[in-house]
N, C-alpha and C. Protein backbone atom coordinates (compact mmCIF):
# COMPACT_ATOMS: atom_id res chain seq x y z
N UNK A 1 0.82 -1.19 0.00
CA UNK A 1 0.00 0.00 0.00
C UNK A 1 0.86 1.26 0.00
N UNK A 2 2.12 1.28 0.76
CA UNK A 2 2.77 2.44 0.75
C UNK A 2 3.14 2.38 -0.47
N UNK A 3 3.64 1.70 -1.19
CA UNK A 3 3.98 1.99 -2.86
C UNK A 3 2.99 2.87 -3.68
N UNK A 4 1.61 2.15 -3.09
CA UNK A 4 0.37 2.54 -4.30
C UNK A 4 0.27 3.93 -4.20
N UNK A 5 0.60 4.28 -2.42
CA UNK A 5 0.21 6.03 -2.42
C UNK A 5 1.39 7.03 -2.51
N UNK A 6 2.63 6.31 -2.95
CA UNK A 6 3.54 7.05 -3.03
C UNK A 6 3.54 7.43 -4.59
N UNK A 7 3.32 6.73 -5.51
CA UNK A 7 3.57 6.67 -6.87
C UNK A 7 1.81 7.82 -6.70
N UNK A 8 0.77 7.60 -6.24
CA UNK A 8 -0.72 8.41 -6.86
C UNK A 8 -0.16 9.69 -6.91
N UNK A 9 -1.06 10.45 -8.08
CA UNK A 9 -0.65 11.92 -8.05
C UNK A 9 -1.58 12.86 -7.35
N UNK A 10 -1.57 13.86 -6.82
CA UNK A 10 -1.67 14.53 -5.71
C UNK A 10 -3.27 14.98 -6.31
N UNK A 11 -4.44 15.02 -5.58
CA UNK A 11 -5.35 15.21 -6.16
C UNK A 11 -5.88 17.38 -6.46
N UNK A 12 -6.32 17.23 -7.28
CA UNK A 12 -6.40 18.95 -7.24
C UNK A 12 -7.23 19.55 -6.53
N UNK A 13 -8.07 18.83 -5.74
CA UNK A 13 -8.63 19.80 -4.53
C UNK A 13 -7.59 20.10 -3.70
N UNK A 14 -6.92 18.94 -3.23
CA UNK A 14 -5.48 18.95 -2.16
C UNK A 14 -4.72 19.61 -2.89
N UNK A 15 -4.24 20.17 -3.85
CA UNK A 15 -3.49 21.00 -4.57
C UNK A 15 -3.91 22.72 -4.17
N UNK A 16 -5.06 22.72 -4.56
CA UNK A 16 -5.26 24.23 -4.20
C UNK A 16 -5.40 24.44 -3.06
N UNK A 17 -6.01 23.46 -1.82
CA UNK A 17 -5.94 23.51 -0.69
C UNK A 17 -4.38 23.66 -0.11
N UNK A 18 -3.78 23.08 -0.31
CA UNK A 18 -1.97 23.20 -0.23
C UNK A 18 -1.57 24.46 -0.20
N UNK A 19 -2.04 25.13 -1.66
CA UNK A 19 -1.58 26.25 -1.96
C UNK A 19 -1.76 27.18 -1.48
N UNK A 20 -3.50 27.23 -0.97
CA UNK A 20 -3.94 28.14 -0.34
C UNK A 20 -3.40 28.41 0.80
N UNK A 21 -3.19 27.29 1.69
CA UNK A 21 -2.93 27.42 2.91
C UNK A 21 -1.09 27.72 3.04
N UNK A 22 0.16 27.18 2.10
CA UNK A 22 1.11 28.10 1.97
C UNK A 22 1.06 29.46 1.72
N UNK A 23 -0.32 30.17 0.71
CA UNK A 23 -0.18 30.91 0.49
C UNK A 23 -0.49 32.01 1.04
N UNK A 24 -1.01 31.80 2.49
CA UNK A 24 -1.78 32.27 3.23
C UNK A 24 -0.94 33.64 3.82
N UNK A 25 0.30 33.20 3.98
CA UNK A 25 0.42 34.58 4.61
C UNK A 25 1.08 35.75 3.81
N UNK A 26 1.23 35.75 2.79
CA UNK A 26 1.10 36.50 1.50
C UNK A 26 -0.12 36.96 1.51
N UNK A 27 -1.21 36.71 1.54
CA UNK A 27 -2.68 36.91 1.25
C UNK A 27 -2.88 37.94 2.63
N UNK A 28 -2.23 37.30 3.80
CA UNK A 28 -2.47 38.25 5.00
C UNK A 28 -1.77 39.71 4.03
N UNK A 29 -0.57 39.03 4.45
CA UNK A 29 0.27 40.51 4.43
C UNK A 29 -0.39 41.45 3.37
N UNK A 30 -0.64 41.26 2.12
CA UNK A 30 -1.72 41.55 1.08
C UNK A 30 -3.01 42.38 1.35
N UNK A 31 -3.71 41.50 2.22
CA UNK A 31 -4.76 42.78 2.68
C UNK A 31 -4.50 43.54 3.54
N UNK A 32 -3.44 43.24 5.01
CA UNK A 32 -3.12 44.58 5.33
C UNK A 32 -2.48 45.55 4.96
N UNK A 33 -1.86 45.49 3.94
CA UNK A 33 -1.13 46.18 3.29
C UNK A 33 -2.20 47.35 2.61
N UNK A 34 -3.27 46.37 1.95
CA UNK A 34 -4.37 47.22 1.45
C UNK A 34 -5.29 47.46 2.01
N UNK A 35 -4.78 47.46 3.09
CA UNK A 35 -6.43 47.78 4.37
C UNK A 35 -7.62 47.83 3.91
N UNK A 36 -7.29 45.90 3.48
CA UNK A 36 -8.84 45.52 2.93
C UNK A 36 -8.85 44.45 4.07
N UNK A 37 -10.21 43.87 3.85
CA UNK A 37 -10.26 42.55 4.78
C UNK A 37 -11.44 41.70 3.65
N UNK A 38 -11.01 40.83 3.50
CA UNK A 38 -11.39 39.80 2.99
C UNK A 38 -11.26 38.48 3.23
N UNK A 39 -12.45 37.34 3.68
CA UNK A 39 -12.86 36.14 4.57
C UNK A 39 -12.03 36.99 5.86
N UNK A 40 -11.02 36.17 5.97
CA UNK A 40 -10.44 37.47 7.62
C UNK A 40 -9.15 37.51 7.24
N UNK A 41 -8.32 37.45 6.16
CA UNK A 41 -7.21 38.11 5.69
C UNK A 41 -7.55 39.53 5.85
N UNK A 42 -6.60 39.85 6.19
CA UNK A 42 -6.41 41.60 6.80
C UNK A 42 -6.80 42.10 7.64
N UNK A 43 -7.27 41.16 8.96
CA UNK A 43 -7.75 41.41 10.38
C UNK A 43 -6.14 41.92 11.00
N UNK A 44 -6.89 42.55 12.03
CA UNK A 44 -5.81 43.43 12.77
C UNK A 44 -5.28 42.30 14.08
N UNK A 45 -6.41 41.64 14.16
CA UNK A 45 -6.39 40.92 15.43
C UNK A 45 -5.11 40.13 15.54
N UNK A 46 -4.05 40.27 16.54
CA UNK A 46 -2.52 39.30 16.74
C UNK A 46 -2.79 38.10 16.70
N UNK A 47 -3.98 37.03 17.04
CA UNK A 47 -4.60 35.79 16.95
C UNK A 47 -4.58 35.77 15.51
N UNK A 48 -5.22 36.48 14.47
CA UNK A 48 -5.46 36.31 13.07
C UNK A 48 -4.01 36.10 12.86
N UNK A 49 -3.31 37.30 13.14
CA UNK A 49 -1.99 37.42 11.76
C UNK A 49 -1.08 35.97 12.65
N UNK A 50 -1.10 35.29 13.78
CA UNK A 50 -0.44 34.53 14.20
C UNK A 50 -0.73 33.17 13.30
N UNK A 51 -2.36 33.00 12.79
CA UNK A 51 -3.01 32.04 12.48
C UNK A 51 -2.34 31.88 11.07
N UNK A 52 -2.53 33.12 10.11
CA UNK A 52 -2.21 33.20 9.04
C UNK A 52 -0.57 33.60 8.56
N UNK A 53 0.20 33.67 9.51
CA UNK A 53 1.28 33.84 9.14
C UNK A 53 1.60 32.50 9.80
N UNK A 54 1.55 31.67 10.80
CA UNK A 54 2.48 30.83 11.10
C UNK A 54 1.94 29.28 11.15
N UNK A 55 0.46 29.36 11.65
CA UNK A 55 -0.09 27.81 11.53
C UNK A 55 -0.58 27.67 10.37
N UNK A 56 -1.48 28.44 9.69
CA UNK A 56 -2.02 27.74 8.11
C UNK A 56 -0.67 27.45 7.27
N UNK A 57 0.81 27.94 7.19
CA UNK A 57 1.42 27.55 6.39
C UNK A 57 2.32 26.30 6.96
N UNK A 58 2.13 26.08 8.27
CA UNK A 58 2.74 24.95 9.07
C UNK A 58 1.85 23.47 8.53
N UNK A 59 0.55 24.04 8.47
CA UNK A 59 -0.41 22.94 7.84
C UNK A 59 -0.25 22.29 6.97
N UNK A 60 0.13 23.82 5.70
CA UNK A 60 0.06 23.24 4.21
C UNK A 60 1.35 22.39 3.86
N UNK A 61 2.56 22.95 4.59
CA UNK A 61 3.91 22.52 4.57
C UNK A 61 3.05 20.77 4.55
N UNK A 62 3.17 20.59 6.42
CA UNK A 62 2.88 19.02 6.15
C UNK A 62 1.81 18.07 5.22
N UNK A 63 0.70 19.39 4.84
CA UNK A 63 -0.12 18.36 3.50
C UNK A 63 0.86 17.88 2.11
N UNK A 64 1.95 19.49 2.00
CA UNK A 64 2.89 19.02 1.21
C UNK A 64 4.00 18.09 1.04
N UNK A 65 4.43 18.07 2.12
CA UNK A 65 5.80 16.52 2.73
C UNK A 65 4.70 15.44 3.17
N UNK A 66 2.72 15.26 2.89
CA UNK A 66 2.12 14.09 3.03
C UNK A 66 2.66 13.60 4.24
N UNK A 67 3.39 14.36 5.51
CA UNK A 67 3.10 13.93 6.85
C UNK A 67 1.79 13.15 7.42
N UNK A 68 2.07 12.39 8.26
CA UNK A 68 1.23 11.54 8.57
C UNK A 68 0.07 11.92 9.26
N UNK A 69 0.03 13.23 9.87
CA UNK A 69 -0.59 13.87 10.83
C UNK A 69 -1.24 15.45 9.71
N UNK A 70 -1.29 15.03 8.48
CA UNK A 70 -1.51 15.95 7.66
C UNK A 70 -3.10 16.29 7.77
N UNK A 71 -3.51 15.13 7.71
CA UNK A 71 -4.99 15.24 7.65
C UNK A 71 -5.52 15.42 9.09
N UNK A 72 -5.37 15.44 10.18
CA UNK A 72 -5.83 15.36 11.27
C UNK A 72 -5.23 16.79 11.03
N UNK A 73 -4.55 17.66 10.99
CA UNK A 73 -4.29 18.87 10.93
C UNK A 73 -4.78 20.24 10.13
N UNK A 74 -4.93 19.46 9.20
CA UNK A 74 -6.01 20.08 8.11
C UNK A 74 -7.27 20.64 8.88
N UNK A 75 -8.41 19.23 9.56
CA UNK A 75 -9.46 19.51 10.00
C UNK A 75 -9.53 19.86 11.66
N UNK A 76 -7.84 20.11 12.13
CA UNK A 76 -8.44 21.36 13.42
C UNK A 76 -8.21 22.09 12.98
N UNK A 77 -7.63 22.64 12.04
CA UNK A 77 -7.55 23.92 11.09
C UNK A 77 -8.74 24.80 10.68
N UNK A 78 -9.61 23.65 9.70
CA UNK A 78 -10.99 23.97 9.29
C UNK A 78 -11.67 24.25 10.08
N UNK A 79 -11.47 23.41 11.22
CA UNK A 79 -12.78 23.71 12.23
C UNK A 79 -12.69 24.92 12.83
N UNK A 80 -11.44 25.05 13.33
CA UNK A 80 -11.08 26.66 13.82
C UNK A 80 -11.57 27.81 12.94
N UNK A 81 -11.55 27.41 11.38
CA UNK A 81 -11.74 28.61 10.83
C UNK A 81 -13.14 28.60 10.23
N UNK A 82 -13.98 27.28 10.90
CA UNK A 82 -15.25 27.75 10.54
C UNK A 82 -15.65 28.70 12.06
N UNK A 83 -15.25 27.80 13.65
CA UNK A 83 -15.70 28.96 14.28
C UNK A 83 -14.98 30.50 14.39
N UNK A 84 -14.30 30.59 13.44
CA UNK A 84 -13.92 32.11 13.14
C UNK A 84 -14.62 32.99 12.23
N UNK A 85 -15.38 31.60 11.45
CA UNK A 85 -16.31 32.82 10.31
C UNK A 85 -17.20 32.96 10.94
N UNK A 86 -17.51 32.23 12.74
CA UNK A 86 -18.91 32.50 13.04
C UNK A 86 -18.89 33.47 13.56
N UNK A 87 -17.63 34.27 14.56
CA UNK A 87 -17.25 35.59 15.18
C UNK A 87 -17.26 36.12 13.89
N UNK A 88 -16.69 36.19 13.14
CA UNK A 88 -16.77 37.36 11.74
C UNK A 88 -17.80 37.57 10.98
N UNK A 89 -18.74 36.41 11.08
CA UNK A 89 -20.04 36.97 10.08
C UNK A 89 -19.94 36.40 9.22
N UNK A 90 -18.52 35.77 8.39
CA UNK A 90 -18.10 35.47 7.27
C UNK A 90 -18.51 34.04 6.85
N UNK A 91 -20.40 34.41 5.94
CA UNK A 91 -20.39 33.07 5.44
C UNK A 91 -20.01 32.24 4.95
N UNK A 92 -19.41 33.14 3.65
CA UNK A 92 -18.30 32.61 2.86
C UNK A 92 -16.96 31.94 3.29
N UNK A 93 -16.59 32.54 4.68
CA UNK A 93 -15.17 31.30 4.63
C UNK A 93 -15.96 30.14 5.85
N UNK A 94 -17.05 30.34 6.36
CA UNK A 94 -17.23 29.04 6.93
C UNK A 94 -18.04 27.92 5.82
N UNK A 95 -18.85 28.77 4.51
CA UNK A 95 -18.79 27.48 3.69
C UNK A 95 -17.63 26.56 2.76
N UNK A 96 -16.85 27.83 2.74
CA UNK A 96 -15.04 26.96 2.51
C UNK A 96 -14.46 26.29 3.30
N UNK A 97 -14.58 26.89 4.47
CA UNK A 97 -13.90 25.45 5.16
C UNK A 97 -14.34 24.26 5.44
N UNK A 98 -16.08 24.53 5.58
CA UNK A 98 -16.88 23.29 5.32
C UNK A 98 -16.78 22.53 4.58
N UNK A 99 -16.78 23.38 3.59
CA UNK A 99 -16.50 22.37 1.57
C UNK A 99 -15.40 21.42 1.71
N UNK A 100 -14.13 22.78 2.01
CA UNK A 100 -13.17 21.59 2.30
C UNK A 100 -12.99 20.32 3.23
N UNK A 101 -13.62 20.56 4.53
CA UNK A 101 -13.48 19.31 5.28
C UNK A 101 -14.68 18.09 4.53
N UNK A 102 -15.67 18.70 3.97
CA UNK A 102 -16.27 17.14 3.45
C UNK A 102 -15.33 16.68 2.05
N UNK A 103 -14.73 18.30 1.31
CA UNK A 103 -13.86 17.37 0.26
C UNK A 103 -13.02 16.27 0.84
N UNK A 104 -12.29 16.54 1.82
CA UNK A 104 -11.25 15.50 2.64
C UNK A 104 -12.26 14.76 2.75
N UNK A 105 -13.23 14.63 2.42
CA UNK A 105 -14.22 12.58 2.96
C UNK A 105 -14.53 11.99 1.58
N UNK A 106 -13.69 12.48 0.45
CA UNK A 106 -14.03 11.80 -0.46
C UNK A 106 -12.56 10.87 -0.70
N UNK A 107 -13.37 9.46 -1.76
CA UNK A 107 -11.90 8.59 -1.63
C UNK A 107 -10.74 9.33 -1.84
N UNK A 108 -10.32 9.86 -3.31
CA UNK A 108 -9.20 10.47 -3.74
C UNK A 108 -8.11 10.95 -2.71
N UNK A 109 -8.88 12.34 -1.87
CA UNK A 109 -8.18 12.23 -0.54
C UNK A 109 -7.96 11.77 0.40
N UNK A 110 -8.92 10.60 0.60
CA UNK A 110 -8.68 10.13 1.52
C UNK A 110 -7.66 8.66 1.30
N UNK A 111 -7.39 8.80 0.45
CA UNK A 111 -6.57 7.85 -0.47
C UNK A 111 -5.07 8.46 -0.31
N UNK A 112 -5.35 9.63 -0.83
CA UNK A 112 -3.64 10.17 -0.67
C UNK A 112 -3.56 10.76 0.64
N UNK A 113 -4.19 11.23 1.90
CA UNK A 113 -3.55 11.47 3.20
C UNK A 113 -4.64 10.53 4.07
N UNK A 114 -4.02 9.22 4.02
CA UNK A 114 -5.42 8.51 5.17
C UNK A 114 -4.53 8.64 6.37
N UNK A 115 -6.12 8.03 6.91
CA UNK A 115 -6.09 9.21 8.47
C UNK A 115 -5.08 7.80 9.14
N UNK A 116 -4.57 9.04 10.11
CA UNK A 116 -3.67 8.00 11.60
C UNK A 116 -4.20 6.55 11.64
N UNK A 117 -3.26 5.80 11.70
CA UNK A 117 -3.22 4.19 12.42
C UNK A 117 -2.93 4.23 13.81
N UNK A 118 -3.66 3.81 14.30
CA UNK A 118 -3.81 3.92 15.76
C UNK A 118 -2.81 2.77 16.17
N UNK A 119 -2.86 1.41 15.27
CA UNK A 119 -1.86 0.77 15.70
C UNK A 119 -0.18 1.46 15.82
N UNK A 120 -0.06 2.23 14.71
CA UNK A 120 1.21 2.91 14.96
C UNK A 120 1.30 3.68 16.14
N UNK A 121 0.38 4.79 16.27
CA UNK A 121 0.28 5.31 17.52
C UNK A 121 0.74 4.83 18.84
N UNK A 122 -0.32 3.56 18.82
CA UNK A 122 -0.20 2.90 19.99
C UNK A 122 1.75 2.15 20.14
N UNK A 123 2.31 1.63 19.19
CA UNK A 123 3.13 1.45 18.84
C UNK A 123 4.28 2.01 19.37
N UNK A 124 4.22 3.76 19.21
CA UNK A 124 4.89 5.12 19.50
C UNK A 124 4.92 4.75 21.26
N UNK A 125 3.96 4.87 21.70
CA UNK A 125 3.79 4.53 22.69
C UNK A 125 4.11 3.93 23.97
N UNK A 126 4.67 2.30 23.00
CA UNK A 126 5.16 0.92 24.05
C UNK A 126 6.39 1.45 23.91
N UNK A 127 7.18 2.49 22.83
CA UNK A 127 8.59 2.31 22.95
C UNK A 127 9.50 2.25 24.32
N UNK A 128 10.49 1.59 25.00
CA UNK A 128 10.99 1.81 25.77
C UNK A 128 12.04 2.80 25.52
N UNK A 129 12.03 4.10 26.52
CA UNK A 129 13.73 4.68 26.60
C UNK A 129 14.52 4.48 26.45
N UNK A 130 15.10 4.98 25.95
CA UNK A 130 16.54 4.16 25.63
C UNK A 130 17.44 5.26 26.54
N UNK A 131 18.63 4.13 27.34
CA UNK A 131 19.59 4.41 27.89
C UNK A 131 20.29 5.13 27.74
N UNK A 132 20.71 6.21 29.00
CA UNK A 132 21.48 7.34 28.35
C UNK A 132 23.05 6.87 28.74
């Protein structure tokens, strides 16, 4: 199986989602620059520019290196930024992030970032310390 999903090519929802979310803090810096605000790019708030300058591109990074913890990261992401469109008003980015978390439930993606094995987890787990 690791062969099958190493060779699949990257699907294009997960592509623009990738992008978006690298591209995110360009897009910040972008609307404050133009003291516009758009979905909540160009909020003043230190929570926003922390969100969009340092975790959405921490996200996209690992959707891009297909880290294992990609997809579980993705959707505390989404979820955060649907309850952010609910403080902002902003229907529009809580039906994007919606969109996106049910796109992640279709096979394709869920094919190229499936979710955590708990056996590994658990795995992580039993390791013993090793001796210093």
């Amino acid at each position: 199986m690791e062969s099958e999903t190493a060779e699949m090519p990257r699907p294009v929802g997960l592509r623009v989602l990738t992008v978006a979310l690298l591209a995110s803090p360009a897009l910040h810096a972008l609307a404050l620059f133009l003291h516009t605000h758009w979905l909540n790019f160009g909020s003043h708030h230190p929570w926003d520019s922390f969100v969009y300058f340092i975790i959405a591109p921490m996200v996209g990074w690992l959707m891009l290196r297909r880290h294992e913890r990609a997809r579980f990261s993705v959707y505390v992401f989404l979820s955060c930024e649907i309850l952010r469109a609910t403080r902002i008003h902003s229907w529009l980015l809580g039906l994007l992030s919606a969109g996106a978390i049910l796109y992640l439930q279709l096979p394709a993606p869920r094919r190229f970032h499936p979710s955590v094995d708990p056996r590994r987890v658990m795995a992580r787990f039993r390791r013993k310390p090793q001796p210093l």
